[in-house]
N, C-alpha and C. Protein backbone atom coordinates (compact mmCIF):
# COMPACT_ATOMS: atom_id res chain seq x y z
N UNK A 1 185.34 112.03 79.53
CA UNK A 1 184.27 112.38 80.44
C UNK A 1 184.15 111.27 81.49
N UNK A 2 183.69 111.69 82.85
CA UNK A 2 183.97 110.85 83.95
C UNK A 2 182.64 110.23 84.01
N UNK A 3 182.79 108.98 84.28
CA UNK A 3 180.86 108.04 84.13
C UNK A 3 181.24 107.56 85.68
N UNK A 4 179.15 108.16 86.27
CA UNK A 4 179.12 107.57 87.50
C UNK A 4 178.10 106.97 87.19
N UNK A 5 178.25 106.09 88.12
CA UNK A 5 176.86 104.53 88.26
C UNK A 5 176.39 105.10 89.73
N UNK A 6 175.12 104.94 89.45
CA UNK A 6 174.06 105.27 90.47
C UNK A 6 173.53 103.67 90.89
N UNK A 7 173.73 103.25 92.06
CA UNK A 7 172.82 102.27 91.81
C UNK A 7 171.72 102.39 93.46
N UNK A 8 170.18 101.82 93.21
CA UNK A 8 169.81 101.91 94.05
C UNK A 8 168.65 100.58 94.67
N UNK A 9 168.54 101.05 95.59
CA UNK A 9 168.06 99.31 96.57
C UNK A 9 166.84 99.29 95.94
N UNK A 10 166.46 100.13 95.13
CA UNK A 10 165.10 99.77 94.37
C UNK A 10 165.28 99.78 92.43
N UNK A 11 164.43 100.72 92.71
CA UNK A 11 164.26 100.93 91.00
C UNK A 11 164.77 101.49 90.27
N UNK A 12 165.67 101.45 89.17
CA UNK A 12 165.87 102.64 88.28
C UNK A 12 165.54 103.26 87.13
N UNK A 13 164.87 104.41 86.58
CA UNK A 13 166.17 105.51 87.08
C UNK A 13 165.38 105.97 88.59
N UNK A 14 165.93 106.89 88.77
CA UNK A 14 165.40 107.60 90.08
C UNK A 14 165.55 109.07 89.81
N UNK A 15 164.90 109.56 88.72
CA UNK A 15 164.66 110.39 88.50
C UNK A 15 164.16 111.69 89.47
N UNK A 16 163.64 111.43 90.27
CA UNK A 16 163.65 112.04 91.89
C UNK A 16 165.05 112.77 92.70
N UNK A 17 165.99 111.99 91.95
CA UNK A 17 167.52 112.13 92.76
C UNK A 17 168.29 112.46 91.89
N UNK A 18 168.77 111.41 90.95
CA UNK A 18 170.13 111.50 90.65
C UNK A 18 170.11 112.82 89.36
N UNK A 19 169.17 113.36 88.42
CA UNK A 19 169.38 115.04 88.03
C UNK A 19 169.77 115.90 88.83
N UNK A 20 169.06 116.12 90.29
CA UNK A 20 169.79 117.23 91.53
C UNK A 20 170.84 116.86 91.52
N UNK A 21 171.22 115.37 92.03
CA UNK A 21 172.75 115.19 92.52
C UNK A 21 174.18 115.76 91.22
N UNK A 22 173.56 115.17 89.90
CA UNK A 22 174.21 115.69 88.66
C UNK A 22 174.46 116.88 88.24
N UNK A 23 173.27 117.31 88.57
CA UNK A 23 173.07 118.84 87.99
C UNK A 23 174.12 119.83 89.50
N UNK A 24 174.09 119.12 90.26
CA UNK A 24 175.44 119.95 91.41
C UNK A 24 177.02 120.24 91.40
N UNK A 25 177.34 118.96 90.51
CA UNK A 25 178.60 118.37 90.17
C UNK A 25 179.04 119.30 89.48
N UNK A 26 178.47 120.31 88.51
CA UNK A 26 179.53 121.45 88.34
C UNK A 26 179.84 121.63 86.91
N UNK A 27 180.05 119.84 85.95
CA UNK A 27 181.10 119.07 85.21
C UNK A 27 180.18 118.47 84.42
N UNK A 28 180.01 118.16 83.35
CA UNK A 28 179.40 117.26 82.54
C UNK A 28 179.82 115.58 83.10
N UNK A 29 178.92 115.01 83.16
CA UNK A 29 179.40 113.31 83.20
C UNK A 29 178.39 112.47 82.42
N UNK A 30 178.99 111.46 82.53
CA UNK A 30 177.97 110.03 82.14
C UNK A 30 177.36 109.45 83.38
N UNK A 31 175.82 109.06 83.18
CA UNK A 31 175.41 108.51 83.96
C UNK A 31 174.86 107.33 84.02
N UNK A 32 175.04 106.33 84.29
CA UNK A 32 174.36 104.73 84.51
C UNK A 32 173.72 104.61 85.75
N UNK A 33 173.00 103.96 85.59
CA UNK A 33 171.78 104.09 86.74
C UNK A 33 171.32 101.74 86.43
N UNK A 34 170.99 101.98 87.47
CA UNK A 34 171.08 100.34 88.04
C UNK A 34 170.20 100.46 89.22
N UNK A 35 168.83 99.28 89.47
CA UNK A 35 168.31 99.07 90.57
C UNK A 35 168.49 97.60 91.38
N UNK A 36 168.26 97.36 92.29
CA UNK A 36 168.51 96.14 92.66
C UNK A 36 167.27 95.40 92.39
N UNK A 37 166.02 95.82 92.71
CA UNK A 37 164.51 95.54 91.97
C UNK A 37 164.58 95.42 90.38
N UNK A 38 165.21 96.14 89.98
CA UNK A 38 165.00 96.63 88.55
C UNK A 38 164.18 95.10 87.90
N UNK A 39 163.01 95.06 87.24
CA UNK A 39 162.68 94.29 86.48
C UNK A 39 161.78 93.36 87.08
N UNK A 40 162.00 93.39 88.36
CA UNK A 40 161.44 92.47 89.09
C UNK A 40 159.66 92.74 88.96
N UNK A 41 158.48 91.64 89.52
CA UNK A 41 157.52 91.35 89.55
C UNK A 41 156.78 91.67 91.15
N UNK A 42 155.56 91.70 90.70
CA UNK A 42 155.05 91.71 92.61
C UNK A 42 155.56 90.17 93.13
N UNK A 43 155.59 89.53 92.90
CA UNK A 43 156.03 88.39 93.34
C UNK A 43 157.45 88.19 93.64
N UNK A 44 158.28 88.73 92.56
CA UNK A 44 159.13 88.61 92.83
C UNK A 44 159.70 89.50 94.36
N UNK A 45 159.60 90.78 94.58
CA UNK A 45 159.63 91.63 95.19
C UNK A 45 159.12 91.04 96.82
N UNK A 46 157.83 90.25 96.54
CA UNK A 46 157.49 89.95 98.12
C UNK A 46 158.43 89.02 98.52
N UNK A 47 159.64 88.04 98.23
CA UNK A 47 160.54 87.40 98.07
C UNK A 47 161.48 88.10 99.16
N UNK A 48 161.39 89.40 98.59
CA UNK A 48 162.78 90.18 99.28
C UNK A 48 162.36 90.46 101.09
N UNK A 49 161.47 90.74 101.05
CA UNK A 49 160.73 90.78 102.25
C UNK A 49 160.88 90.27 103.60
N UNK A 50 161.26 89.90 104.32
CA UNK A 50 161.18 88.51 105.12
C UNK A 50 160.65 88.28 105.68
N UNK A 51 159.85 89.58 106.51
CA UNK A 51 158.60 89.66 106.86
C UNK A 51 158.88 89.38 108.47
N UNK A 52 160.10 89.64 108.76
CA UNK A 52 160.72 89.26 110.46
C UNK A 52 160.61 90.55 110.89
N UNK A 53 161.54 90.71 112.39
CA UNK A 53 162.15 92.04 112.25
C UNK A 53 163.49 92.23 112.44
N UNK A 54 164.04 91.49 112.02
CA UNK A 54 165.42 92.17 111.06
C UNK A 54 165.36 93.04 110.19
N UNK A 55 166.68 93.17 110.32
CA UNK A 55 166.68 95.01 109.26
C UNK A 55 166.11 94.77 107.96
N UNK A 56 165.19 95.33 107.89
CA UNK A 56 164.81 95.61 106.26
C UNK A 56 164.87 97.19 105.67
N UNK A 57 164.74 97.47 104.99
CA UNK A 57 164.88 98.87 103.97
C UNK A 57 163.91 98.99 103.06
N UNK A 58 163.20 99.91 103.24
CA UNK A 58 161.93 100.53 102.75
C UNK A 58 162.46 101.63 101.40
N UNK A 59 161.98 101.25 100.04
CA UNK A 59 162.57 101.88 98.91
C UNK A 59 161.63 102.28 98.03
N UNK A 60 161.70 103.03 97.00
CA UNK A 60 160.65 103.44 96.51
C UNK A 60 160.62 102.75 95.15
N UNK A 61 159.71 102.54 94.80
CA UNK A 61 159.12 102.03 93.15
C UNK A 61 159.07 102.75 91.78
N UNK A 62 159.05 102.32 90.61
CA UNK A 62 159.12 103.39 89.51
C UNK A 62 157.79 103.62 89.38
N UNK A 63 156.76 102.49 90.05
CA UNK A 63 155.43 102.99 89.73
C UNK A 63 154.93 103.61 91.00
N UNK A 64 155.57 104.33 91.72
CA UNK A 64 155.56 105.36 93.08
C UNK A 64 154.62 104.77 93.95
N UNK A 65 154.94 103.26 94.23
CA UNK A 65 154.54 102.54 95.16
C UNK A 65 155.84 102.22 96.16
N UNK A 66 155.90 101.50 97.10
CA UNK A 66 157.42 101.30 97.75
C UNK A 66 157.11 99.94 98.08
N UNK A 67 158.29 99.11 98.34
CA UNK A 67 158.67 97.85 98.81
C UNK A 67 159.55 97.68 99.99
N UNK A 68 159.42 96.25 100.49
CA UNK A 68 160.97 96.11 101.52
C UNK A 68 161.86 95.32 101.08
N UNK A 69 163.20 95.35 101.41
CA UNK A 69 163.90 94.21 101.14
C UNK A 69 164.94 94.44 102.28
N UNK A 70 165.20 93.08 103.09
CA UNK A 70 165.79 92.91 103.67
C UNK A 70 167.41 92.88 103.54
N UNK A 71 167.61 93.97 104.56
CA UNK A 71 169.49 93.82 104.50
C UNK A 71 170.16 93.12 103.99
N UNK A 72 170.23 91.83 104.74
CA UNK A 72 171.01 91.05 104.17
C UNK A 72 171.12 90.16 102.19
N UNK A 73 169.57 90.50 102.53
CA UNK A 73 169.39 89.75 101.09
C UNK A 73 169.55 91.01 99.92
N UNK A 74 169.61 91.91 100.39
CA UNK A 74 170.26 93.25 99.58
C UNK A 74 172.07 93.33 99.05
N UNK A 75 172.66 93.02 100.26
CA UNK A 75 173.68 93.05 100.06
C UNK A 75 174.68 92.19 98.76
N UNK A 76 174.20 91.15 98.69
CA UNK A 76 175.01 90.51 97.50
C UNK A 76 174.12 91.17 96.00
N UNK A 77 172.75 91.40 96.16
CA UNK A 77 171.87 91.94 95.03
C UNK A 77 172.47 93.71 94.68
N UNK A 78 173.39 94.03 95.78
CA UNK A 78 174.13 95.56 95.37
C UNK A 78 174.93 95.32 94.77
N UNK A 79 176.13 94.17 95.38
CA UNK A 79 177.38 93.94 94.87
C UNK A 79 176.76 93.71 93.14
N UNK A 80 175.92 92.75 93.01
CA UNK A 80 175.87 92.71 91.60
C UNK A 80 175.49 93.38 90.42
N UNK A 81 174.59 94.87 90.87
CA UNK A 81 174.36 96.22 90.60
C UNK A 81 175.79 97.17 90.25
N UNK A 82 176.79 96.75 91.14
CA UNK A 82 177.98 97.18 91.40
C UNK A 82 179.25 96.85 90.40
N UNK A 83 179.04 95.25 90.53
CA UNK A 83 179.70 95.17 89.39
C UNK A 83 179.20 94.98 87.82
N UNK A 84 177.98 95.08 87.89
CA UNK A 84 177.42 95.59 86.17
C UNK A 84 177.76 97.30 85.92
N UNK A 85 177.26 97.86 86.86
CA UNK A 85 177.60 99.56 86.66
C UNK A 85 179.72 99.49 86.15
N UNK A 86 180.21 98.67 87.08
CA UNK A 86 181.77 99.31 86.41
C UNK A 86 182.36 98.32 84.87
N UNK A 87 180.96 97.22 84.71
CA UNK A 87 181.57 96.39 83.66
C UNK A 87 181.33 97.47 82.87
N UNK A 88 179.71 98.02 82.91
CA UNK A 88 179.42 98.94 82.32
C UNK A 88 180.45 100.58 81.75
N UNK A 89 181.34 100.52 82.73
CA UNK A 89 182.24 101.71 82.16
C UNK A 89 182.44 102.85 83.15
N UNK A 90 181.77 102.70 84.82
CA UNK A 90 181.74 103.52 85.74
C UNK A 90 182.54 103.88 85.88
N UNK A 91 183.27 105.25 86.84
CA UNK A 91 184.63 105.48 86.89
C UNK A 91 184.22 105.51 88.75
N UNK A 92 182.81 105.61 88.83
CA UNK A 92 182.71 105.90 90.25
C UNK A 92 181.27 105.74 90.19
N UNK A 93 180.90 104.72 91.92
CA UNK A 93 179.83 103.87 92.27
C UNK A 93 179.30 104.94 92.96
N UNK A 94 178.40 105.11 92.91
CA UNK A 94 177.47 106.43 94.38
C UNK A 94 176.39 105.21 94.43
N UNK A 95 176.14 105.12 95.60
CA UNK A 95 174.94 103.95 96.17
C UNK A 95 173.76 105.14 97.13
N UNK A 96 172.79 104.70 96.01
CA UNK A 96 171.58 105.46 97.03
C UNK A 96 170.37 105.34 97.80
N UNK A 97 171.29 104.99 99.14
CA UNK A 97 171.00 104.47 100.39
C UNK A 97 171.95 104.98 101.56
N UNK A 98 171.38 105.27 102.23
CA UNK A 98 171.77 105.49 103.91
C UNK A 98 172.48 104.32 104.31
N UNK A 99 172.12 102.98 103.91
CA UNK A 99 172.64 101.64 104.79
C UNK A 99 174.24 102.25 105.14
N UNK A 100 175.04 100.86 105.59
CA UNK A 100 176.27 100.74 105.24
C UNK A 100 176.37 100.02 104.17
N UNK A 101 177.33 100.33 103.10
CA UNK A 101 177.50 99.08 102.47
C UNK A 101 178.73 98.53 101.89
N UNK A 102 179.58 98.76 103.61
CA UNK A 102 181.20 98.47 103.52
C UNK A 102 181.82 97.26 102.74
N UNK A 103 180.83 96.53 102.83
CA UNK A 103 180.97 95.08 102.36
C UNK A 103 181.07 94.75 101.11
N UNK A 104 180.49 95.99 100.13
CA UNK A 104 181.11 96.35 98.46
C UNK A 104 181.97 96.54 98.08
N UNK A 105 182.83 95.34 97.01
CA UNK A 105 184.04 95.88 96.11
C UNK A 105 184.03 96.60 94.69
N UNK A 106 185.31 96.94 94.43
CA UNK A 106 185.00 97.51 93.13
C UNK A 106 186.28 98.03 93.00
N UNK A 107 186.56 98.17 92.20
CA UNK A 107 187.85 98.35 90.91
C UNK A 107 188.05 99.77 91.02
N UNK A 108 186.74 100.23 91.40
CA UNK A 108 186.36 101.88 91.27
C UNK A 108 186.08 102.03 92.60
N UNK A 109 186.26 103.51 93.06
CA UNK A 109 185.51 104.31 94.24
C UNK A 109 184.03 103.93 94.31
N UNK A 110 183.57 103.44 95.87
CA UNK A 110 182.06 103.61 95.80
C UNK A 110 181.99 104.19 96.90
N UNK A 111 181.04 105.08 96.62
CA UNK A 111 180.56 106.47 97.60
C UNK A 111 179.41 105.85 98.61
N UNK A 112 179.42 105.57 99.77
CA UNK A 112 178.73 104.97 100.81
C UNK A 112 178.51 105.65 101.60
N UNK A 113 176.78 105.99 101.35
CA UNK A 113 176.73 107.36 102.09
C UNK A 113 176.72 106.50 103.79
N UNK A 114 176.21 105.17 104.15
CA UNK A 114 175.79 105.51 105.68
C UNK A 114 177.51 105.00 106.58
N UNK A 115 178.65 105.36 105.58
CA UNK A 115 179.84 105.75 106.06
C UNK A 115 180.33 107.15 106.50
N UNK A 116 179.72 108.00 105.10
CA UNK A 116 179.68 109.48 104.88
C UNK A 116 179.11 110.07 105.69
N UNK A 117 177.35 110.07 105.91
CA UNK A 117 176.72 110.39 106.86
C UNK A 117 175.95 109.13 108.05
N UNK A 118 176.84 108.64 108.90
CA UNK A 118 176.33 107.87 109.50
C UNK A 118 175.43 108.13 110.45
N UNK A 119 173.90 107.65 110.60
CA UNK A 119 172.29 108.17 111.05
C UNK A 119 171.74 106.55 111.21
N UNK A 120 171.68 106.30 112.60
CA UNK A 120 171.01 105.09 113.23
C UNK A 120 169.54 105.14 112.46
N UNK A 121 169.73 103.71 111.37
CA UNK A 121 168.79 103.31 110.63
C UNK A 121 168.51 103.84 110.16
N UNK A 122 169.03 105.08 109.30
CA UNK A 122 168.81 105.39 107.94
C UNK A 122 168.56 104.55 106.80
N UNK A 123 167.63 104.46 106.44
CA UNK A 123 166.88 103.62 105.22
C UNK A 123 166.57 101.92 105.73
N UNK A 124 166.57 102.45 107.12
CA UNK A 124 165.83 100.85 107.38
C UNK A 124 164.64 100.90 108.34
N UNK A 125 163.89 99.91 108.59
CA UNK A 125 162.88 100.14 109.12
C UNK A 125 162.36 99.20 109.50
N UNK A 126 161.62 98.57 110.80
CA UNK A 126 161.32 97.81 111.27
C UNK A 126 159.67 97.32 111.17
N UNK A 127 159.41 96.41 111.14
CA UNK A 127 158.03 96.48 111.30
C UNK A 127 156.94 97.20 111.67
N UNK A 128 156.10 97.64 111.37
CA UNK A 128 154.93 98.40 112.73
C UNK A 128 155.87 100.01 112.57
N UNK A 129 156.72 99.89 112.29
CA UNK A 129 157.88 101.97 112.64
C UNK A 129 156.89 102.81 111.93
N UNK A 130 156.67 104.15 112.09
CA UNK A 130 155.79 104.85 111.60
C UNK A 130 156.63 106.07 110.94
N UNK A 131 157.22 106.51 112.16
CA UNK A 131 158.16 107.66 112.21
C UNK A 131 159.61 107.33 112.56
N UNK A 132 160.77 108.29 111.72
CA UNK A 132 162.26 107.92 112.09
C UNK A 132 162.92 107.44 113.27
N UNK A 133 162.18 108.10 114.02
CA UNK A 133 162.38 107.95 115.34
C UNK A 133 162.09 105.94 115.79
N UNK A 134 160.72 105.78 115.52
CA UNK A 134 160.36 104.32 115.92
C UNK A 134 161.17 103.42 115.00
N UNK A 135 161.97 103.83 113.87
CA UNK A 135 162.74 102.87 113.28
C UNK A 135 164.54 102.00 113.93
N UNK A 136 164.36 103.29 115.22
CA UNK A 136 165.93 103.10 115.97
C UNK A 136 165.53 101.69 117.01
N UNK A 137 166.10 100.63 116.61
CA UNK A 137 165.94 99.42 117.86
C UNK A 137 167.46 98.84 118.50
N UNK A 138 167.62 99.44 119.60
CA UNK A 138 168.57 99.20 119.94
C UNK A 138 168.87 97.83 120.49
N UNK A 139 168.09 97.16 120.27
CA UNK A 139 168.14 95.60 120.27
C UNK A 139 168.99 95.16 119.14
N UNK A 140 168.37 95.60 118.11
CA UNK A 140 169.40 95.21 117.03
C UNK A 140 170.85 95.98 116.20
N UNK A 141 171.24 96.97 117.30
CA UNK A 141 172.30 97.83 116.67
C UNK A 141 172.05 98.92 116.01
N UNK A 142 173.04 99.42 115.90
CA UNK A 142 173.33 100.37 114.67
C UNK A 142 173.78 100.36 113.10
N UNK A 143 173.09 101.26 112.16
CA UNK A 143 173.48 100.54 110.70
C UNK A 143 174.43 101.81 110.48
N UNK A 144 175.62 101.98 110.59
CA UNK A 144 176.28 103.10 110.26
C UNK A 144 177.56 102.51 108.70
């Protein structure tokens, strides 16, 4: 049986998502699920923050509150989500987030959606942004 690792910029499980996404697949699998928050504290969490406006990413909580954590300081906190999910036995990484997150290795396939579907600032968000729209700053690029 084929095991996918879910991992996401917040909490897991994400019970919200990854049953639809499973229940589509057709196929019986294994599922591992991994957050980059996972475990973490309010304290810890305001850490991730930076509180600039650089890219940050707005994610949701297991206690259906949401947090930010900034891009960059996300990125090595995936990789290590990434490689626990395939120590763990993954055969395949699905990351659930819009970002890019080209910058991930792995032994295994990882499914990157803001490669798949690339959408200016998908899952990021700037200070003060209200709506999708106010999250696009073309000052600071594109996150594809």
């Amino acid at each position: 049986m084929t095991t996918i690792g879910f991992a996401t910029i917040g909490q897991s499980p994400r019970d919200d998502l990854v049953p639809y996404l499973v229940e589509r697949l057709g196929a019986p699998v294994r599922v591992l699920e991994r957050g980059v928050m996972d475990g973490m504290d309010a304290a810890q969490l305001a850490v991730l923050d930076r509180g600039d406006d650089g890219l940050h990413m707005v994610t949701k909580l297991s206690d259906g509150g949401s947090a930010r954590i900034a891009y960059e300081l996300a990125v090595p906190r995936m990789q290590a989500e990434v490689d626990a999910l395939v120590a763990d036995g993954a055969d395949l990484v699905v990351i659930l987030c819009g970002a890019d997150w080209s910058a991930l290795t792995a032994k295994v396939p990882i499914v990157n959606p803001g490669k798949l579907f690339p959408t200016p600032r998908l899952c990021g968000e700037r200070p003060g942004a209200h709506t999708a729209a106010d999250t696009h700053d073309p000052a600071l690029g594109e996150v594809f």
